[in-house]
Protein backbone atom coordinates (compact mmCIF):
# COMPACT_ATOMS: atom_id res chain seq x y z
CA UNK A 1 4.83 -10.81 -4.06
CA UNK A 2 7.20 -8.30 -4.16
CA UNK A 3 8.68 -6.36 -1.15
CA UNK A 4 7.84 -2.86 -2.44
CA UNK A 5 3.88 -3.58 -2.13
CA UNK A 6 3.49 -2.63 1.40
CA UNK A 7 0.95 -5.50 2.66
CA UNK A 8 3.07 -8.29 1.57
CA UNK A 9 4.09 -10.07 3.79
CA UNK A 10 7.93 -9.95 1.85
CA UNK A 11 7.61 -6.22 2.76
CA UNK A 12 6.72 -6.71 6.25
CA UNK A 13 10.43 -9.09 6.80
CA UNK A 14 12.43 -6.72 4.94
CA UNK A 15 11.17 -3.86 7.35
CA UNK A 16 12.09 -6.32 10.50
CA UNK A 17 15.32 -7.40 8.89
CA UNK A 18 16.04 -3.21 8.46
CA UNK A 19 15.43 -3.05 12.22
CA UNK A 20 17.49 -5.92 13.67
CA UNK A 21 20.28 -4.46 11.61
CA UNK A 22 19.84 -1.04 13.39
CA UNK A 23 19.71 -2.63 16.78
CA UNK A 24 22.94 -5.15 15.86
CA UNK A 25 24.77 -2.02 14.31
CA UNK A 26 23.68 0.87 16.91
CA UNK A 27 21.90 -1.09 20.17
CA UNK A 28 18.50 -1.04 20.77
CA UNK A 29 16.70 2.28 20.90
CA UNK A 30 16.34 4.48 24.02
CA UNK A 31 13.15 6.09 23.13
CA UNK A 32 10.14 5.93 21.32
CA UNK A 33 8.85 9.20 20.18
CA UNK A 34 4.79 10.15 18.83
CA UNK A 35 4.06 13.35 17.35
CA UNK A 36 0.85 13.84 16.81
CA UNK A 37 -1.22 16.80 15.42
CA UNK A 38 -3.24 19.74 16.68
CA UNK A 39 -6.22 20.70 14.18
CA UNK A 40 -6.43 23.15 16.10
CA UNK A 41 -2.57 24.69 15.86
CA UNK A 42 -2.70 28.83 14.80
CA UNK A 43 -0.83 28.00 12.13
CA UNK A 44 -4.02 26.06 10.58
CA UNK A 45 -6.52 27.87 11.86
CA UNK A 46 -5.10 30.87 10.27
CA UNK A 47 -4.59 29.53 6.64
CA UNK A 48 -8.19 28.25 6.87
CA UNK A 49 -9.23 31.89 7.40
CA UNK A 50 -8.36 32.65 3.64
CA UNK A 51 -11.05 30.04 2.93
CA UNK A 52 -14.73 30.66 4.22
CA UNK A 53 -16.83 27.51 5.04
CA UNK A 54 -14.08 25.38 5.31
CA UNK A 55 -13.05 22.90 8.48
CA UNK A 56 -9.30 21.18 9.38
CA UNK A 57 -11.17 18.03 7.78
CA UNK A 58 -12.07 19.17 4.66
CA UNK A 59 -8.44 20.38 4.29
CA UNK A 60 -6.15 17.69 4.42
CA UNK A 61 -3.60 19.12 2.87
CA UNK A 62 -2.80 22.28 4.80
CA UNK A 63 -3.04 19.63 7.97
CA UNK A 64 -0.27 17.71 6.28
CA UNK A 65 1.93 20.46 5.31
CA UNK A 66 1.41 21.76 8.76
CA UNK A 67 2.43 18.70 10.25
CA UNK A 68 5.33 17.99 8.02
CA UNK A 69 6.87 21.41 8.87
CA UNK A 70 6.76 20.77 12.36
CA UNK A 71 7.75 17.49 12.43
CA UNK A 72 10.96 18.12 10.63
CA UNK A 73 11.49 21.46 12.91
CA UNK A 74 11.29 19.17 16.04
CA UNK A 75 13.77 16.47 14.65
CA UNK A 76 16.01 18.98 13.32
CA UNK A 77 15.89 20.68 16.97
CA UNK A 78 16.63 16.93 18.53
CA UNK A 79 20.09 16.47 16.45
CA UNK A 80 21.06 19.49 16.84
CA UNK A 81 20.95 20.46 20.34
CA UNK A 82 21.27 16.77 21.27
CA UNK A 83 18.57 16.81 23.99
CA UNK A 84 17.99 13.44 24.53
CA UNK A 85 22.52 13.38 24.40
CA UNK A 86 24.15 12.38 21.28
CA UNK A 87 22.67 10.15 18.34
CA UNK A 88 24.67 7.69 17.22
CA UNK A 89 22.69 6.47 14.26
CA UNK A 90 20.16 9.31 12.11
């Protein structure tokens, strides 16, 4: 089975192969970061105002595109004010 269907198991190597190279090339990591998400962040909560009747759950989307926007505004604030000190390998 090929690599690129994600519950091979061909896929599941090449992912641990990708991260022994990391560790060999850079060290093992320091930290292990979640970021989760807040149905009920303003930022939601306010574009489900423009639509009557409807809950966080039945709009997926406007979760994701929540989350995706401040996901990338809290990596982009790790690299570049280096708060965890400097990164060797992004």
């Amino acid at each position: 089975m090929s690599g690129s269907f994600t519950e091979s198991p061909r896929y599941y190597y090449q992912n641990y192969q990708d991260c022994v190279a990391l560790c060999r090339r850079f060290g093992c990591p320091d930290l292990f970061i979640t970021y989760t998400c807040n149905a009920a962040w303003p930022e939601i909560t306010e574009a489900l105002t423009f639509i009557p009747g409807q809950q966080p759950s039945d709009r997926s989307d406007i979760v994701d595109r929540v989350f995706e926007m401040k996901l990338k505004l809290f990596v982009d604030d790790i690299k570049k004010y280096e708060f965890f000190g400097p990164i060797l390998g992004s």
